[in-house]
N, C-alpha and C. Protein backbone atom coordinates (compact mmCIF):
# COMPACT_ATOMS: atom_id res chain seq x y z
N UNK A 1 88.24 82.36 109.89
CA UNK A 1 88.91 82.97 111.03
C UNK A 1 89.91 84.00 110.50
N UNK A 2 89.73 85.07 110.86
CA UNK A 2 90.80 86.45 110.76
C UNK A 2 92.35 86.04 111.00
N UNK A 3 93.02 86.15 109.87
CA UNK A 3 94.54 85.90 110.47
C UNK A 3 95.13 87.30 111.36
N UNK A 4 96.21 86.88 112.68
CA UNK A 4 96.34 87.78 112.94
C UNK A 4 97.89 88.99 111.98
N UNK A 5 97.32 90.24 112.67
CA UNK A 5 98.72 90.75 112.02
C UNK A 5 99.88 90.79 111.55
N UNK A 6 100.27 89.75 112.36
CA UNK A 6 102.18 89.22 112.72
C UNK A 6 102.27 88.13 111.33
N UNK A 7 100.92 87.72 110.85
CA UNK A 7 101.06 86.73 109.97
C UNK A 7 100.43 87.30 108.78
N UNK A 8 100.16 88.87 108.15
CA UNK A 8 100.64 89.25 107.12
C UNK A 8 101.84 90.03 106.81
N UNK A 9 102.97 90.06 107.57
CA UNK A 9 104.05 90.61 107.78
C UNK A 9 104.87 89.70 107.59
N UNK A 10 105.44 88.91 106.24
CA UNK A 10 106.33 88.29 105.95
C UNK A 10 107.81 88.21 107.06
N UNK A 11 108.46 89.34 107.10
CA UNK A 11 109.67 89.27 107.77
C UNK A 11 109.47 89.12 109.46
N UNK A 12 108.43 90.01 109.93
CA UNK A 12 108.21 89.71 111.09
C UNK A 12 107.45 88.02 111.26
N UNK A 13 106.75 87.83 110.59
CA UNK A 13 106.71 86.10 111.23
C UNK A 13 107.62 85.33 111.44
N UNK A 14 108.58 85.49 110.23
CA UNK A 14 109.61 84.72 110.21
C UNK A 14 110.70 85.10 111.47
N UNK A 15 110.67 86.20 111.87
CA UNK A 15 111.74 86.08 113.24
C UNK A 15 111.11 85.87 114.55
N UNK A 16 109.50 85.83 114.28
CA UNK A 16 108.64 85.45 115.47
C UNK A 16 108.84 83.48 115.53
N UNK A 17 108.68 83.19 114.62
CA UNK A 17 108.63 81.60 114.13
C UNK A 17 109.97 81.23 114.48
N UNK A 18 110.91 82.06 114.01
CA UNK A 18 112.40 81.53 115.36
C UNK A 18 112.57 81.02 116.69
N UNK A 19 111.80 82.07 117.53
CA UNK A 19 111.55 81.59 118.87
C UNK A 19 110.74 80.96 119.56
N UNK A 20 109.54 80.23 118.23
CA UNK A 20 108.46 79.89 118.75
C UNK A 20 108.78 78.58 119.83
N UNK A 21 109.99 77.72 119.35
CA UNK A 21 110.59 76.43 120.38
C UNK A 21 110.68 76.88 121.80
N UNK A 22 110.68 78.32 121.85
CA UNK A 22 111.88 78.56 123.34
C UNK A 22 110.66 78.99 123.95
N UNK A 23 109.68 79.13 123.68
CA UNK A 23 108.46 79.47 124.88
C UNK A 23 107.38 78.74 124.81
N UNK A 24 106.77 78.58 126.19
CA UNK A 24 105.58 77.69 126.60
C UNK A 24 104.51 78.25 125.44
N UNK A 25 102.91 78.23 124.87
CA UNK A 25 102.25 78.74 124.41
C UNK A 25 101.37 79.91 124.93
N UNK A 26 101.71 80.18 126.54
CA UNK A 26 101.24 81.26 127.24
C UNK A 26 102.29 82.53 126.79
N UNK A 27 103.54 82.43 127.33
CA UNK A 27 104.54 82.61 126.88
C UNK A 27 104.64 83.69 125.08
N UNK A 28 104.90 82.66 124.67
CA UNK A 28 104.39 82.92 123.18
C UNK A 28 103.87 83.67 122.85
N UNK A 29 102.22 83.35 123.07
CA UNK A 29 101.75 84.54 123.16
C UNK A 29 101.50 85.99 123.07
N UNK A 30 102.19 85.95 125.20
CA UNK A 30 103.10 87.57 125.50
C UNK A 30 104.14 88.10 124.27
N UNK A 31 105.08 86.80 124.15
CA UNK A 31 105.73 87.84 123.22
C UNK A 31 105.28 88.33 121.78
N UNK A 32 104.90 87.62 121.75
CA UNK A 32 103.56 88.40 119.84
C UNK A 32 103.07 89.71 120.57
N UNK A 33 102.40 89.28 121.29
CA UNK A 33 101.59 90.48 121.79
C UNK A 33 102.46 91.58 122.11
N UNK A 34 103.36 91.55 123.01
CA UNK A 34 104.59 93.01 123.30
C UNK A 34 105.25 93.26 122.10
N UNK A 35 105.44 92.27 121.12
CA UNK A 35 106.21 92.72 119.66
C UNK A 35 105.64 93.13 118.90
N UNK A 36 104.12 93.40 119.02
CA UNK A 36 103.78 93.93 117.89
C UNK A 36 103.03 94.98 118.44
N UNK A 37 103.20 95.01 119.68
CA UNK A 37 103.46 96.81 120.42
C UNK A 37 104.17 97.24 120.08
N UNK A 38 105.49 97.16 120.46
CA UNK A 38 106.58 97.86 120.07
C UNK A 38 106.74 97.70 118.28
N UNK A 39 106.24 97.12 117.48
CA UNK A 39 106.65 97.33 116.15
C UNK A 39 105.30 98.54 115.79
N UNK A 40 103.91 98.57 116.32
CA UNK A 40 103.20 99.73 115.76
C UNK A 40 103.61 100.53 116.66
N UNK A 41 104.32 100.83 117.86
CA UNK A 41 105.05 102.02 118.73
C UNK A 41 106.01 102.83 117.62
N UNK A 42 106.85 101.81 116.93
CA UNK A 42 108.00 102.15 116.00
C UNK A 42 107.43 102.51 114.72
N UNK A 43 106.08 102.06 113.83
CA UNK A 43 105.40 102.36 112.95
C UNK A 43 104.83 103.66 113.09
N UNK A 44 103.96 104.29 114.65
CA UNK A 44 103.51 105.44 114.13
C UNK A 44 104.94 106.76 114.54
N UNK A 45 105.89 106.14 115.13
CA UNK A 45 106.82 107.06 115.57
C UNK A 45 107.60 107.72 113.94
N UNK A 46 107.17 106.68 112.82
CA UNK A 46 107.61 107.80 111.53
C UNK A 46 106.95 108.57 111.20
């Protein structure tokens, strides 16, 4: 199985894995998914 993105990105897992307590697994999810919008939003904006 393909790991996803967020989990070859050392620093970003680790502040994703912070909040993993505070949301349902639907939840969760969304936020991986919108954060790693906005982190390739911020990647091609250099």
């Amino acid at each position: 199985m393909p790991q996803p993105i967020l989990c070859l990105d050392e620093e970003v897992r680790h502040v994703v894995e912070r909040f993993r307590p505070l949301y349902s697994k639907a939840q969760y999810q969304y936020f991986v998914t919108v954060l790693l919008g906005r982190w390739n939003e911020m990647e091609d904006a250099r």
